[in-house]
C-alpha atoms as a PDB file:
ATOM      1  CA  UNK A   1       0.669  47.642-127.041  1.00  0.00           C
ATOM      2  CA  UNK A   2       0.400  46.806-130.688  1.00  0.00           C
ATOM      3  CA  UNK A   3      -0.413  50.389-131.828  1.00  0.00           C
ATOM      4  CA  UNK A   4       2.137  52.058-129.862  1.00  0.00           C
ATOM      5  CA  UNK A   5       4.815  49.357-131.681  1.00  0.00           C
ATOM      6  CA  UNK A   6       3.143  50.767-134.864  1.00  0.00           C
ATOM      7  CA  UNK A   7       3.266  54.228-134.005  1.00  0.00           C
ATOM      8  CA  UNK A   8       6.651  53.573-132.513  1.00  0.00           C
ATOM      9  CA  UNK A   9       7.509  52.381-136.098  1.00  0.00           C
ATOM     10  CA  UNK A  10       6.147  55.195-137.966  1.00  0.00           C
ATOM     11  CA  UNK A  11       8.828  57.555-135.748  1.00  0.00           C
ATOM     12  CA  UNK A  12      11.406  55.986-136.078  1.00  0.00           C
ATOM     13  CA  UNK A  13      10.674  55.924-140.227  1.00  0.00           C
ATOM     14  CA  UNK A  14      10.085  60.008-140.425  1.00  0.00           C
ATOM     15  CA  UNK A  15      12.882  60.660-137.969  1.00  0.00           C
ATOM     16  CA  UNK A  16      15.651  58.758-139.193  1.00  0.00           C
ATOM     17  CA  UNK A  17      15.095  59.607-143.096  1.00  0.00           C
ATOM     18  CA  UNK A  18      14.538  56.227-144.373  1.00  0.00           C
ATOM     19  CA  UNK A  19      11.919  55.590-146.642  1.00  0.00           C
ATOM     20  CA  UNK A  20      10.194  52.625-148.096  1.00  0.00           C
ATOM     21  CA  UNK A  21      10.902  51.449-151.131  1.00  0.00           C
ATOM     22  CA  UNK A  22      12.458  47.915-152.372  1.00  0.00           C
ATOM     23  CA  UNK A  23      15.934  46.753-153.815  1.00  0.00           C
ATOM     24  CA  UNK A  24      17.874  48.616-151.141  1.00  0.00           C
ATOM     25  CA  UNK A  25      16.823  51.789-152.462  1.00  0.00           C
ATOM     26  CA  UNK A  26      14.425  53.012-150.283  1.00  0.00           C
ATOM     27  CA  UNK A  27      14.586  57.176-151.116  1.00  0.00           C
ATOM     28  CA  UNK A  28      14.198  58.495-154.386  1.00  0.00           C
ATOM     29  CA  UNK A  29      17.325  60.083-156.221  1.00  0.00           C
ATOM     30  CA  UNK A  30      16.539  63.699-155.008  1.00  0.00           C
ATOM     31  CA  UNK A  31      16.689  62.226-151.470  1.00  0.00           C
ATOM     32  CA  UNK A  32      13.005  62.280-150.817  1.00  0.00           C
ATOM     33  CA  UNK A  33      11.080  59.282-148.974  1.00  0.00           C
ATOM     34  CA  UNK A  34       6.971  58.619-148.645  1.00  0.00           C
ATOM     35  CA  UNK A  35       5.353  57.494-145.778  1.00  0.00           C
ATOM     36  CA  UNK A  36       1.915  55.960-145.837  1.00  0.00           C
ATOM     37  CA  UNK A  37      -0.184  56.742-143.038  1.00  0.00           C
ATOM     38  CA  UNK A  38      -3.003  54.063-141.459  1.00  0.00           C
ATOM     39  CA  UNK A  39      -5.621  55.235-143.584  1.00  0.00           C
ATOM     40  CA  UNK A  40      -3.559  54.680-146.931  1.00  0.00           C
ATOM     41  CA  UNK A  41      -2.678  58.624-147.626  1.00  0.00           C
ATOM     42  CA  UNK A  42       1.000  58.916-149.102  1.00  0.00           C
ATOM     43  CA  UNK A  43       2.882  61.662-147.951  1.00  0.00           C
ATOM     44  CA  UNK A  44       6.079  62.375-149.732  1.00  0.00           C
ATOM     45  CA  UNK A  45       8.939  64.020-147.600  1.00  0.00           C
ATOM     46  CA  UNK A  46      11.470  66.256-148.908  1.00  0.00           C
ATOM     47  CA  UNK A  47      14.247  65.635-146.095  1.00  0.00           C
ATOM     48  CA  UNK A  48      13.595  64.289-142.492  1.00  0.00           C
ATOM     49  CA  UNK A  49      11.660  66.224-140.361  1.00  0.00           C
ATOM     50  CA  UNK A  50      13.535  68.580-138.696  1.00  0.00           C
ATOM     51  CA  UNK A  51      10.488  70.132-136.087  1.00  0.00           C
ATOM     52  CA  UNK A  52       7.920  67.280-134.840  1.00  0.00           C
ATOM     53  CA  UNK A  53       4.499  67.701-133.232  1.00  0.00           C
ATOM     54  CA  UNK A  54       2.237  65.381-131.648  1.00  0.00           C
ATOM     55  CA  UNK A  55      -1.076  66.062-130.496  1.00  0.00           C
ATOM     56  CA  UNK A  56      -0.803  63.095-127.873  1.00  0.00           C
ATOM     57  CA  UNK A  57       0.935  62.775-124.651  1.00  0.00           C
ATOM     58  CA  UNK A  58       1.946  59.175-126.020  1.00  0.00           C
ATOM     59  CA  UNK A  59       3.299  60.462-129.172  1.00  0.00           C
ATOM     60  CA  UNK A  60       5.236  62.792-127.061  1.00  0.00           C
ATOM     61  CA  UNK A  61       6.481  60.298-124.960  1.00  0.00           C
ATOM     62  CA  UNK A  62       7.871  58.113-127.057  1.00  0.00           C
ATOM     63  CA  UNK A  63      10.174  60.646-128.851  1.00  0.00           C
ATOM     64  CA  UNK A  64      11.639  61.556-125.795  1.00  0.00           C
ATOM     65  CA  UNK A  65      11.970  58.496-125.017  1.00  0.00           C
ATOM     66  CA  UNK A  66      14.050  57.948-127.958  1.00  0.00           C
ATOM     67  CA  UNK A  67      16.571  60.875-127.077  1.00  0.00           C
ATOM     68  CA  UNK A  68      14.985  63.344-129.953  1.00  0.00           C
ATOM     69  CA  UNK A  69      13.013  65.901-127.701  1.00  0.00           C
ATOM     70  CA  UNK A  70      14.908  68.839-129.460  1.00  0.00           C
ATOM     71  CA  UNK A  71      12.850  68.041-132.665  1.00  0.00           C
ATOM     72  CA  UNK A  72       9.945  68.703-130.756  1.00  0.00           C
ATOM     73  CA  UNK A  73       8.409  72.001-130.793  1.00  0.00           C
ATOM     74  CA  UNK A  74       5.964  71.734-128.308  1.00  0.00           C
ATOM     75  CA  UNK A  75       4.315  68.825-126.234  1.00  0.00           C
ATOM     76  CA  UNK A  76       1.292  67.950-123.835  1.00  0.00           C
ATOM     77  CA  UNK A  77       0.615  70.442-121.217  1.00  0.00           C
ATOM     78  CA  UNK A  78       1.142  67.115-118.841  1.00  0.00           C
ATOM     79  CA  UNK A  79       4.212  65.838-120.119  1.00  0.00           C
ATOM     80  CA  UNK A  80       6.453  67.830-117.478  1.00  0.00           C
ATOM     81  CA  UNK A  81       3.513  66.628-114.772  1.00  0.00           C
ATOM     82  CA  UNK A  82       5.689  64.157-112.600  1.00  0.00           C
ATOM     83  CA  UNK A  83       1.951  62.442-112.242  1.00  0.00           C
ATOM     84  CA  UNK A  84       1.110  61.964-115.417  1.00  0.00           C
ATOM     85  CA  UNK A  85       5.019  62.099-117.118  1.00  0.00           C
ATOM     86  CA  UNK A  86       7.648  59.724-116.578  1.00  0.00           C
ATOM     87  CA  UNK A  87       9.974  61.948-118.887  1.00  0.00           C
ATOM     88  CA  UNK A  88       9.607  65.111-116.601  1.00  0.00           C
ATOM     89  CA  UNK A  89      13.459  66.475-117.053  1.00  0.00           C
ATOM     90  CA  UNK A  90      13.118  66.333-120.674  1.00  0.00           C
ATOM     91  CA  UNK A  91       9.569  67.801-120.570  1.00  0.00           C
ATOM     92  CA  UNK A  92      10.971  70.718-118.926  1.00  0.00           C
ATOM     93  CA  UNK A  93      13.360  71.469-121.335  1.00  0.00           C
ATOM     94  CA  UNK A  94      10.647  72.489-124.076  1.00  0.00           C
ATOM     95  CA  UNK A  95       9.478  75.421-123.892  1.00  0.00           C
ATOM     96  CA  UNK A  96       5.648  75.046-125.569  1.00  0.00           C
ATOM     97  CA  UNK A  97       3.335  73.456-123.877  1.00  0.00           C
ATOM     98  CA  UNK A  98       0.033  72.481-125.810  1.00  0.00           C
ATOM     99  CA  UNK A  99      -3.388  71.818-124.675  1.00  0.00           C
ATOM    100  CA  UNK A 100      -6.228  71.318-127.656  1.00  0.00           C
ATOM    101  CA  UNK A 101      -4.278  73.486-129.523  1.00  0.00           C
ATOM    102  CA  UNK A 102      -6.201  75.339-132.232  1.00  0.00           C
ATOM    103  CA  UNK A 103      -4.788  74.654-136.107  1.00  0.00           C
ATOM    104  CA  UNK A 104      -3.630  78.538-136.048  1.00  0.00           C
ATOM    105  CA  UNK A 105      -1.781  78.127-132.725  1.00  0.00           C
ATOM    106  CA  UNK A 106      -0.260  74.602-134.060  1.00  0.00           C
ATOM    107  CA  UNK A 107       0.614  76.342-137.597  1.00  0.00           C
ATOM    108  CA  UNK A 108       2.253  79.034-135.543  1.00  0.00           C
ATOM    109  CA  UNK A 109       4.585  76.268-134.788  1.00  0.00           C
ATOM    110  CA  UNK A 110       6.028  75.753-137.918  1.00  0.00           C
ATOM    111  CA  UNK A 111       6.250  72.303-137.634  1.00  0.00           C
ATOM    112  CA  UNK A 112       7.937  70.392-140.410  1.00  0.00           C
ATOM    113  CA  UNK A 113       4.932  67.564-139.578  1.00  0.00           C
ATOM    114  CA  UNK A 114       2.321  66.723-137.306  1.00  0.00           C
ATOM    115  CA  UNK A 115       0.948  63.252-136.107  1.00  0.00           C
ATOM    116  CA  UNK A 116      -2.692  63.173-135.090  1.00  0.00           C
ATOM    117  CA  UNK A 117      -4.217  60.929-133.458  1.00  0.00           C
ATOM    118  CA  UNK A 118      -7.431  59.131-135.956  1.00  0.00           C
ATOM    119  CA  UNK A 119      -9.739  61.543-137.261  1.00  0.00           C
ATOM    120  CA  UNK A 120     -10.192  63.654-134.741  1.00  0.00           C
ATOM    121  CA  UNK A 121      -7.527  65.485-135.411  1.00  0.00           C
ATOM    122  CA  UNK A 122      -8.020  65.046-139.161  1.00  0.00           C
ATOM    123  CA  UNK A 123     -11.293  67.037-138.607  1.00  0.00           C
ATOM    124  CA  UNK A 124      -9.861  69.559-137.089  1.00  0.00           C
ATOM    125  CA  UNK A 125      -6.541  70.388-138.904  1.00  0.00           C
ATOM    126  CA  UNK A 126      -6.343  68.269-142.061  1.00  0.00           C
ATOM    127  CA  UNK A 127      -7.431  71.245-143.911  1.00  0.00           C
ATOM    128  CA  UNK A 128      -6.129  74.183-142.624  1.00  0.00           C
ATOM    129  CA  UNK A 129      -2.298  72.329-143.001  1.00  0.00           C
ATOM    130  CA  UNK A 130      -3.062  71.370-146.344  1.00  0.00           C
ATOM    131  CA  UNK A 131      -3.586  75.051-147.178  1.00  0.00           C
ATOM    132  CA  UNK A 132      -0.242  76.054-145.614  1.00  0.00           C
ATOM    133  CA  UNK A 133       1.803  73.422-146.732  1.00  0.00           C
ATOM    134  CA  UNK A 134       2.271  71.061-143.616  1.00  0.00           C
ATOM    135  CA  UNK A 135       2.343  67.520-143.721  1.00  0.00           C
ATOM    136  CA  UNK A 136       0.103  65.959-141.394  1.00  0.00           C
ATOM    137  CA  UNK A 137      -0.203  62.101-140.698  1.00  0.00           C
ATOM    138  CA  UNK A 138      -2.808  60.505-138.740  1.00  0.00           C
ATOM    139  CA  UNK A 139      -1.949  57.290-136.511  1.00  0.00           C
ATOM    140  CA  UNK A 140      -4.169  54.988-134.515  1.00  0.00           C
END
C-alpha cells in the first residue's frame, strides 16, 4: 500500500507541473521543475509531461484512475482484460498495447517520460533513453 501512495505521489507531481522547491516557489523562472526519483537521480523537466508510459499494469492503473488516460501512449497488454483490469472502458480507448516492450518499440513511442519499475527496467532502457533524450524515472 505504501509504495503505491508513493508512486501515486510521484504522478500526481510530473502530471500536474508542480515541482519541489521551498518558499512557495517550487519551479524555476523558465517554468521548469525536478523530480527526484527513489534512487536519488534528479531529473529536470522542461514542461509537464504531455505523453506518459508505464511499464506496469499498476502504474497504468492508477493514471486512469485519475481521469488522465489520454496522456498515456500505450499500457499493459492486460489492462483492457476485464480479469485482470478494473479500468476496462478506459483501457479500450488506447490504442497501444505493450507487453515487455523492447527500448526501440518503447522509443517508438515518443514518450515525453517513462516510469520503470526498480532496476529492471533501468537495465534494460536506462541507456538507450539517455541516448535519445527521454527521461526515464524508476519507482519501487
Amino acid at each position: 500500500m505504501k509504495k503505491i501512495f508513493c508512486l501515486l505521489l510521484l504522478l500526481l507531481v510530473l502530471l500536474t507541473g508542480c515541482g519541489q522547491g521551498s518558499g512557495g516557489k517550487d519551479a524555476a523562472a523558465d517554468g521548469s521543475y525536478k523530480v527526484t526519483d527513489e534512487h536519488g537521480t534528479v531529473t529536470t523537466f522542461k514542461q509537464a509531461p504531455q505523453k506518459v508510459l508505464t511499464l506496469a499494469l499498476s502504474s497504468d492503473g492508477i493514471i486512469m484512475g485519475l481521469g488522465m488516460e489520454d496522456k498515456l501512449v500505450a499500457v499493459n497488454y492486460l489492462a483492457d482484460d476485464p480479469v485482470s483490469s478494473n479500468l476496462v472502458e478506459q483501457a479500450k480507448k488506447i490504442q497501444h498495447k505493450i507487453k515487455n516492450p523492447s527500448a526501440e518499440e518503447v522509443l517508438a513511442l515518443k514518450p515525453d517520460v517513462v516510469f520503470g519499475v526498480q532496476e529492471i527496467a533501468h537495465a534494460a532502457y536506462g541507456e538507450a533513453f539517455a541516448m535519445q533524450g527521454a527521461q526515464h524515472l524508476r519507482v519501487k
